[in-house]
Protein backbone atom coordinates (compact mmCIF):
# COMPACT_ATOMS: atom_id res chain seq x y z
CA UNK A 1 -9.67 27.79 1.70
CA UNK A 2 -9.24 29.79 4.74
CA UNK A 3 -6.17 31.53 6.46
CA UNK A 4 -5.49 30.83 9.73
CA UNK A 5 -2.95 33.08 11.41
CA UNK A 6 -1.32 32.43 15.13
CA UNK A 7 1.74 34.00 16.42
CA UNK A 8 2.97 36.01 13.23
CA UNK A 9 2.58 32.67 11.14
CA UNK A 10 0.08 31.57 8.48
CA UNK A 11 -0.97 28.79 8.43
CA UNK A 12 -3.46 27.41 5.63
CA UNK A 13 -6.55 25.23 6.70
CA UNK A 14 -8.63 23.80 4.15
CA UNK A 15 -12.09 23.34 5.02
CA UNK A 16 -14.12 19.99 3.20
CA UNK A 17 -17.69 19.13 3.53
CA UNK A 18 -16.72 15.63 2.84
CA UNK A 19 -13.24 13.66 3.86
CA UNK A 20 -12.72 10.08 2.83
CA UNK A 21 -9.96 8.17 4.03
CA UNK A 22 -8.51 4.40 5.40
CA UNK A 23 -8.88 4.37 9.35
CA UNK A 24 -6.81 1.84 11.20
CA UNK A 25 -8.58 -1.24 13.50
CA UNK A 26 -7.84 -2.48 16.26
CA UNK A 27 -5.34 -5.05 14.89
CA UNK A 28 -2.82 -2.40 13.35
CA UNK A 29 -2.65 -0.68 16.86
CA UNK A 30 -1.90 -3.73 18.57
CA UNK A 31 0.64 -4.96 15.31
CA UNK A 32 1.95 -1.25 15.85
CA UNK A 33 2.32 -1.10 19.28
CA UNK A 34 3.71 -4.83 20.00
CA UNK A 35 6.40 -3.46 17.05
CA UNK A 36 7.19 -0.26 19.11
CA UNK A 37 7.86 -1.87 22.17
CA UNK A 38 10.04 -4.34 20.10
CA UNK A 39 8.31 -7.45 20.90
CA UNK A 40 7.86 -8.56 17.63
CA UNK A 41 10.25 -8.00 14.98
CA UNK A 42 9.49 -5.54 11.58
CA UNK A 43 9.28 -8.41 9.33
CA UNK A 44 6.49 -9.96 11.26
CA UNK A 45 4.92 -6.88 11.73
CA UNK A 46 4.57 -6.28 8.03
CA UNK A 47 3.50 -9.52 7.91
CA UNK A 48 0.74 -8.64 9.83
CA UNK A 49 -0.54 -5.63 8.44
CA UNK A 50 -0.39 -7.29 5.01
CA UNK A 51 -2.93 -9.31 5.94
CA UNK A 52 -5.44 -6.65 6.69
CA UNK A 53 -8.34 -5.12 4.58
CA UNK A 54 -8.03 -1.45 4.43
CA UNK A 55 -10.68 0.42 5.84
CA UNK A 56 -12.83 3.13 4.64
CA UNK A 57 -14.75 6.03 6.30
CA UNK A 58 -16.73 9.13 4.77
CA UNK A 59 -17.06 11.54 7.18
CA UNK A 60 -20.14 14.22 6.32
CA UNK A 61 -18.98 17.25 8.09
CA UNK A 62 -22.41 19.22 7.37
CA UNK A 63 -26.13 17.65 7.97
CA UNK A 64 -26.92 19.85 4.94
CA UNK A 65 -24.69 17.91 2.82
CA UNK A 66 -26.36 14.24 3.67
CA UNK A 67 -29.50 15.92 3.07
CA UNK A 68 -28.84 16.88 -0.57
CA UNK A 69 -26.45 13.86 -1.10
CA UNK A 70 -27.79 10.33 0.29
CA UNK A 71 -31.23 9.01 -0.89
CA UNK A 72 -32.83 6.33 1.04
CA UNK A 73 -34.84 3.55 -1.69
């Protein structure tokens, strides 16, 4: 963990080698943004995003760490 401090505030950062976590495509942002604008209606847009597969992304933060942690067969 490491403290961050700005303008007489802390603030608390914490720092991973490794974050996993969905990312959206290019469908949600166009479902979003069509549902934002109000051109389609929230009921459709959850229809919408139902229908989509999550998406997952590892993001290696350190070359170190995909040196000790993927093996190539």
């Amino acid at each position: 963990m490491q403290e961050v401090y700005q303008e007489g505030e802390t603030r608390i950062c914490l720092i991973y080698d490794i974050v996993m976590g969905g990312v959206a495509n290019d469908r949600v942002f166009d479902t979003m943004e069509l549902y934002f604008e109000n051109l389609i209606s929230r009921t459709e847009a959850i229809g919408r995003l139902a229908m989509e597969k999550p998406n997952m992304q590892i993001c290696f933060r350190r070359q170190e760490i995909c040196w000790r942690n993927i093996w190539f067969l």
